[in-house]
C-alpha atoms as a PDB file:
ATOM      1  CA  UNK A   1       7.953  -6.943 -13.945  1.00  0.00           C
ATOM      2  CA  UNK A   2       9.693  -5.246 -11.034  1.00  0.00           C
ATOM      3  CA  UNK A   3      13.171  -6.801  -9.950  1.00  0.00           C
ATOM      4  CA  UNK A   4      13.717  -8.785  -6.581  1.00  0.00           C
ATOM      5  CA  UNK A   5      16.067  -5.951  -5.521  1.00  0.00           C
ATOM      6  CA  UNK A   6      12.687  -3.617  -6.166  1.00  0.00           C
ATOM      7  CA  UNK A   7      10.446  -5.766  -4.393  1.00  0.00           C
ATOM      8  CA  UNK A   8      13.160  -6.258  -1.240  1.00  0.00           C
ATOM      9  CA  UNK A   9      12.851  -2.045  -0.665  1.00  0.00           C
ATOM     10  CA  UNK A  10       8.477  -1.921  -0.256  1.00  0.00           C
ATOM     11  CA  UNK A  11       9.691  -5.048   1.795  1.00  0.00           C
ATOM     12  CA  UNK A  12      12.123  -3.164   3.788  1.00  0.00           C
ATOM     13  CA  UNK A  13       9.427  -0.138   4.395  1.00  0.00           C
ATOM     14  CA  UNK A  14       9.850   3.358   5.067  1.00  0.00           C
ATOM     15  CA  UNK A  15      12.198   5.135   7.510  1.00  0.00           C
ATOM     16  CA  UNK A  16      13.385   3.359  10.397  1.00  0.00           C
ATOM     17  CA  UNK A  17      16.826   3.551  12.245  1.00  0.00           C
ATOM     18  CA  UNK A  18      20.014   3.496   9.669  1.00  0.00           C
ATOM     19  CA  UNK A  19      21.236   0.529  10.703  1.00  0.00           C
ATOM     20  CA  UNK A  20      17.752  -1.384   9.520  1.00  0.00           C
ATOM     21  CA  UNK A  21      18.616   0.358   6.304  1.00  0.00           C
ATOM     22  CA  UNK A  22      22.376  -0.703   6.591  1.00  0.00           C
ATOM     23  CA  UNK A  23      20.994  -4.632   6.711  1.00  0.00           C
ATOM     24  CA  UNK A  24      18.833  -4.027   4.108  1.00  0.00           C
ATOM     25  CA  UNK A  25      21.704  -2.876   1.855  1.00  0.00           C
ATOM     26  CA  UNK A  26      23.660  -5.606   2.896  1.00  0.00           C
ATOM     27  CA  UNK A  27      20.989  -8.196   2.495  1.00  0.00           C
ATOM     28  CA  UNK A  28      20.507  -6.619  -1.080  1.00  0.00           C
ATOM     29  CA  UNK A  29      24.200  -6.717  -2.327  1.00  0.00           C
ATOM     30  CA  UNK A  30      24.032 -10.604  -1.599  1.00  0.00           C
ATOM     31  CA  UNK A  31      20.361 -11.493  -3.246  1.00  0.00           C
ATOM     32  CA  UNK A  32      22.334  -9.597  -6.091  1.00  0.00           C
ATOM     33  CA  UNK A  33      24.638 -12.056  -6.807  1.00  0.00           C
ATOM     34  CA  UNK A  34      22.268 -14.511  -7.120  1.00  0.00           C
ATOM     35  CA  UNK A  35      19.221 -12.919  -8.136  1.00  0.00           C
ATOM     36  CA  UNK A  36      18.802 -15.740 -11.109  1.00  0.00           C
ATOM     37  CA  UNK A  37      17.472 -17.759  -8.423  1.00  0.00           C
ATOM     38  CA  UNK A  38      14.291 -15.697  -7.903  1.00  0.00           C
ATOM     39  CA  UNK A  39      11.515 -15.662  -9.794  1.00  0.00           C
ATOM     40  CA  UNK A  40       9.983 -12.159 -10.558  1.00  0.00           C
ATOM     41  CA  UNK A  41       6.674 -12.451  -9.248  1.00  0.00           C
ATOM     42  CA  UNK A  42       5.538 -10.354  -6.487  1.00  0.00           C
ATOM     43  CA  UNK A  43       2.961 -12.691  -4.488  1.00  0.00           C
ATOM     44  CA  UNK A  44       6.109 -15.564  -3.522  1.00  0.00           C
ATOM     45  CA  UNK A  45       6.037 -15.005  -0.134  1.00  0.00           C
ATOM     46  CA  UNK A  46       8.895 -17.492   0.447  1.00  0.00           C
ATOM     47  CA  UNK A  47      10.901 -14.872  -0.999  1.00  0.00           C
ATOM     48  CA  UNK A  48       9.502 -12.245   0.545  1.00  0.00           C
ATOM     49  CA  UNK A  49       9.916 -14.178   4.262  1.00  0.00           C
ATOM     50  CA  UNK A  50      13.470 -15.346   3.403  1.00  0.00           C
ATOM     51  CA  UNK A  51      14.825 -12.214   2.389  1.00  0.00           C
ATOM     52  CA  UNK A  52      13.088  -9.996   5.038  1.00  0.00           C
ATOM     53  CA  UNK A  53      14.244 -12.678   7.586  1.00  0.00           C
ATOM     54  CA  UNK A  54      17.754 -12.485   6.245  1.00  0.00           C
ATOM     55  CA  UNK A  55      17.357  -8.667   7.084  1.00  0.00           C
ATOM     56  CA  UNK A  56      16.506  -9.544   9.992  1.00  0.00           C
ATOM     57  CA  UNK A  57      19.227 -11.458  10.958  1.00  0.00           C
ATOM     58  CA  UNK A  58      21.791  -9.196   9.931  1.00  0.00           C
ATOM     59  CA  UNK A  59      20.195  -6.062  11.529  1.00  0.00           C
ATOM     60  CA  UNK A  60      19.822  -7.963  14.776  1.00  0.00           C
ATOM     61  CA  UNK A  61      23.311  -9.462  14.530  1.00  0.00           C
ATOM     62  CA  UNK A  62      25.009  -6.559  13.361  1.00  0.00           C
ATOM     63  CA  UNK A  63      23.259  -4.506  16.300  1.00  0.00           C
ATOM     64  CA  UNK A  64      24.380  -6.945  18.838  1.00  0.00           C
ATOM     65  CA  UNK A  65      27.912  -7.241  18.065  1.00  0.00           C
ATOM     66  CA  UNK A  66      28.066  -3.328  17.110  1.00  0.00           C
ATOM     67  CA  UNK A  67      29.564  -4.266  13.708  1.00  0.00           C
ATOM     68  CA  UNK A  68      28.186  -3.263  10.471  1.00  0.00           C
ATOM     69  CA  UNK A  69      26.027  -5.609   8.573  1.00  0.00           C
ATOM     70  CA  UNK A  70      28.898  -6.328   5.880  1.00  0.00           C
ATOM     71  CA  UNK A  71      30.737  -7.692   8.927  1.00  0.00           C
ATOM     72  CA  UNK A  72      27.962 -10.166   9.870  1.00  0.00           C
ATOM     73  CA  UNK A  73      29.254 -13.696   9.217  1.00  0.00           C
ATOM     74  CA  UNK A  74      27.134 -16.457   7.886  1.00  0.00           C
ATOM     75  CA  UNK A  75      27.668 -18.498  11.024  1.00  0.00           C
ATOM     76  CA  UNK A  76      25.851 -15.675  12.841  1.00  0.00           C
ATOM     77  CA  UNK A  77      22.984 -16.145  10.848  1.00  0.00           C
ATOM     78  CA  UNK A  78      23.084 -19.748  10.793  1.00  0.00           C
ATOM     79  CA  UNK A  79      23.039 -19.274  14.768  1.00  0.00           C
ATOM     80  CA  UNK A  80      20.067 -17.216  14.765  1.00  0.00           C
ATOM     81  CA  UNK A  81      18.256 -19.694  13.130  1.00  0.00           C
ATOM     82  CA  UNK A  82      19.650 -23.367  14.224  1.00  0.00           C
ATOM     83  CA  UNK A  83      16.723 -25.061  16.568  1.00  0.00           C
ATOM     84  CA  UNK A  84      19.228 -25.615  19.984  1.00  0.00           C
ATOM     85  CA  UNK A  85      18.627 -29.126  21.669  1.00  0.00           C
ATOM     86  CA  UNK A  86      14.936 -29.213  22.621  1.00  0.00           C
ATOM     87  CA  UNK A  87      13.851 -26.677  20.417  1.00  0.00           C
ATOM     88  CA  UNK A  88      10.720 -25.277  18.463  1.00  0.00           C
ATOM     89  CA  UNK A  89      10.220 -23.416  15.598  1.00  0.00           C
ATOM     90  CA  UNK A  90       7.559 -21.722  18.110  1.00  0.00           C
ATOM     91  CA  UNK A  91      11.028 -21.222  20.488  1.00  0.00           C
ATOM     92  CA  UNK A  92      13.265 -19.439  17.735  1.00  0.00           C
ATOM     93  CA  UNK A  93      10.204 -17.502  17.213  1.00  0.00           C
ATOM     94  CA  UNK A  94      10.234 -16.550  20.769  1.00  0.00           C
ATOM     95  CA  UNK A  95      14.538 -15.830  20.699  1.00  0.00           C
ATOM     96  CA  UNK A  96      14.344 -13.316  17.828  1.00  0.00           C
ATOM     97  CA  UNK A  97      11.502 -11.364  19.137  1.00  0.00           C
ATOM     98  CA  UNK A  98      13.382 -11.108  22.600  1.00  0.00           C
ATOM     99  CA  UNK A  99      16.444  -9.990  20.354  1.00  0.00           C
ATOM    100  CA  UNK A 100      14.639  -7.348  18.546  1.00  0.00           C
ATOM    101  CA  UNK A 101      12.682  -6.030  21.843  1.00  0.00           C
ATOM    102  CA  UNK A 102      16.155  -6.012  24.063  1.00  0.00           C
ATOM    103  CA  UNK A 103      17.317  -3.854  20.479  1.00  0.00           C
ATOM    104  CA  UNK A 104      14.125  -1.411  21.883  1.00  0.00           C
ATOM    105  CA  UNK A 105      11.886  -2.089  19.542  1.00  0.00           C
ATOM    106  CA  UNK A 106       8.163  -2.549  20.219  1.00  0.00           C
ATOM    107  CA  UNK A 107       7.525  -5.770  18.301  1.00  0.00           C
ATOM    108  CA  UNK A 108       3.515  -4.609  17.936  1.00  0.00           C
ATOM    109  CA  UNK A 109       4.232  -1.170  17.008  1.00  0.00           C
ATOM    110  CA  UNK A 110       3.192  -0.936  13.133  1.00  0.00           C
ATOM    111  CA  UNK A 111       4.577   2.345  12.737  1.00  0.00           C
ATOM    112  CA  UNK A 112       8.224   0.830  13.155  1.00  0.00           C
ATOM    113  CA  UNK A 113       9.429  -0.809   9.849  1.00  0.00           C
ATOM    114  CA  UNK A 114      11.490  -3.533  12.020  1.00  0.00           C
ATOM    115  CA  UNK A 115       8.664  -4.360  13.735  1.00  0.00           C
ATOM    116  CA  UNK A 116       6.453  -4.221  10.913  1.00  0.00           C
ATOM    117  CA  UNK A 117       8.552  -6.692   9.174  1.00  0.00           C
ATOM    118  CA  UNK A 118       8.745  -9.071  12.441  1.00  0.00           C
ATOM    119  CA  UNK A 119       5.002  -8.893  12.303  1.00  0.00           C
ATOM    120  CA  UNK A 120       5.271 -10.970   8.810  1.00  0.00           C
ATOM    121  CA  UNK A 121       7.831 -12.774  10.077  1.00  0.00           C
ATOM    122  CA  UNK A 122       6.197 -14.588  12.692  1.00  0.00           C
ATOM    123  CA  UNK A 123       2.988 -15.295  10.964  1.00  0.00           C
ATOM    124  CA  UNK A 124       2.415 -18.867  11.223  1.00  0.00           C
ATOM    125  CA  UNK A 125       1.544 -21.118   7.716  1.00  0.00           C
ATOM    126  CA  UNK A 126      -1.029 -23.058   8.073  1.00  0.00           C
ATOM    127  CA  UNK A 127      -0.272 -24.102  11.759  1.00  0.00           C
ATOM    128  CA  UNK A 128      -3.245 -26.950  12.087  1.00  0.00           C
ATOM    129  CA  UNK A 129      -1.315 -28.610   8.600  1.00  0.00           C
ATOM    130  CA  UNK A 130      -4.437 -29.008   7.170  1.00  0.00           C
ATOM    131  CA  UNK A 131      -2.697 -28.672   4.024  1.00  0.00           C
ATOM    132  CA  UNK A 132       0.221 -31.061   3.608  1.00  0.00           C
ATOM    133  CA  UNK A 133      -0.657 -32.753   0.665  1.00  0.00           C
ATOM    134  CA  UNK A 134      -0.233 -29.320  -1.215  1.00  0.00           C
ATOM    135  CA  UNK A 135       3.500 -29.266  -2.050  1.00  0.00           C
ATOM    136  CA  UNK A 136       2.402 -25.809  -2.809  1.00  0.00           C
ATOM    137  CA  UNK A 137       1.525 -24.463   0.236  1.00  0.00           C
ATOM    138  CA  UNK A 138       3.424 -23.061   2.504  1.00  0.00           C
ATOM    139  CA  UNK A 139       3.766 -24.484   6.494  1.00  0.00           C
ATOM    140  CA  UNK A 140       5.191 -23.081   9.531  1.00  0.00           C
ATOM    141  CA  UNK A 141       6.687 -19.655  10.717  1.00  0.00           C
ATOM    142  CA  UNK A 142       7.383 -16.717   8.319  1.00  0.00           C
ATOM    143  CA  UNK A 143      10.607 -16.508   9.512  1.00  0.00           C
ATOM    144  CA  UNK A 144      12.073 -20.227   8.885  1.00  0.00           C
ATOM    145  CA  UNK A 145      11.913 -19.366   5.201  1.00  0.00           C
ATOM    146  CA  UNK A 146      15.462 -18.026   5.745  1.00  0.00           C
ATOM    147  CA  UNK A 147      16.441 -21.596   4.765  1.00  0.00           C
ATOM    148  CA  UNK A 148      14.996 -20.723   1.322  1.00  0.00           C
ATOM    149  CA  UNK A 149      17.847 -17.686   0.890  1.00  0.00           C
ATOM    150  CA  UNK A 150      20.218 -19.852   2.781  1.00  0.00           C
ATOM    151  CA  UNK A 151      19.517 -23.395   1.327  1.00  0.00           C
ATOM    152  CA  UNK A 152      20.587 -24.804  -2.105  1.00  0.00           C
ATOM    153  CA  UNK A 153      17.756 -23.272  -3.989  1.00  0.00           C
ATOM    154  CA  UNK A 154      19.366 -20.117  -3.704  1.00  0.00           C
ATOM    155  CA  UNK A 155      22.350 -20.595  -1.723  1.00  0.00           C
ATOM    156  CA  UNK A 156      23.404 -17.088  -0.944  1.00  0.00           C
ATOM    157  CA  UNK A 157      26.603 -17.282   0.435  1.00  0.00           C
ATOM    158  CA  UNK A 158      28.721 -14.400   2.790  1.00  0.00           C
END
């Protein structure tokens, strides 16, 4: 069985600029301190979603305040991800891909490992919820299942 912190780097993918890999080390250090909390299978895509989106959030939050991704506050996070009044899913969607374009990425560009990883991120579950009934099945954007890292479950904290 490989280890979450294994599974987080094919996650991360290859090259990029430093500061994706700066998040990513970040993001590691605190899935470390809990990594009890994950299972070791490789085909949990909450896991896979929550930490990548955690990534995410750091990268883009560390990039915008010019700080480096150990300096990147929970609230931040919590920010990036909090529905505003009158808010979507769909619409936080919308916010972090703005973030990551004004950042100059090209969100469609599969050669870039940020936007490769937005790519999963925004993948939508199941969005005609044919399959509520299945407590199993996952529902909704790629990129909410940073409540997963974030909630009790795992409850990273930083």
């Amino acid at each position: 069985m490989t280890t979450i912190t294994e599974q987080s780097r094919a996650w991360q993918g290859e090259g990029g600029p430093a500061e994706w890999t700066r998040a990513w080390d970040r993001t590691r250090e605190l899935v470390d301190t809990r990594a009890d909390r994950f299972s070791e299978s490789d085909t949990d895509a909450a896991q896979r979603d929550g930490i990548s989106a955690l990534a995410t959030a750091i990268y883009i939050t560390a990039q915008e305040q010019r700080v480096e991704p150990a300096a990147v506050a929970r609230e931040a996070v919590d920010g990036l991800i909090r529905r505003r009044p009158g808010e979507t899913d769909l619409d936080i969607v919308r916010r972090w891909e703005a973030r990551l374009e004004n950042l100059g990425h090209d969100v469609d560009e599969k050669a870039d490992p940020v936007s490769a990883c937005w790519q999963r991120l925004r993948y939508e579950y199941d969005p005609d919820e044919r399959y509520w009934d299945d407590s199993l099945a996952r529902h909704g954007y790629a990129l909410t299942a940073v409540h997963y890292v974030l909630g009790d479950h795992v409850a990273l904290a930083f």
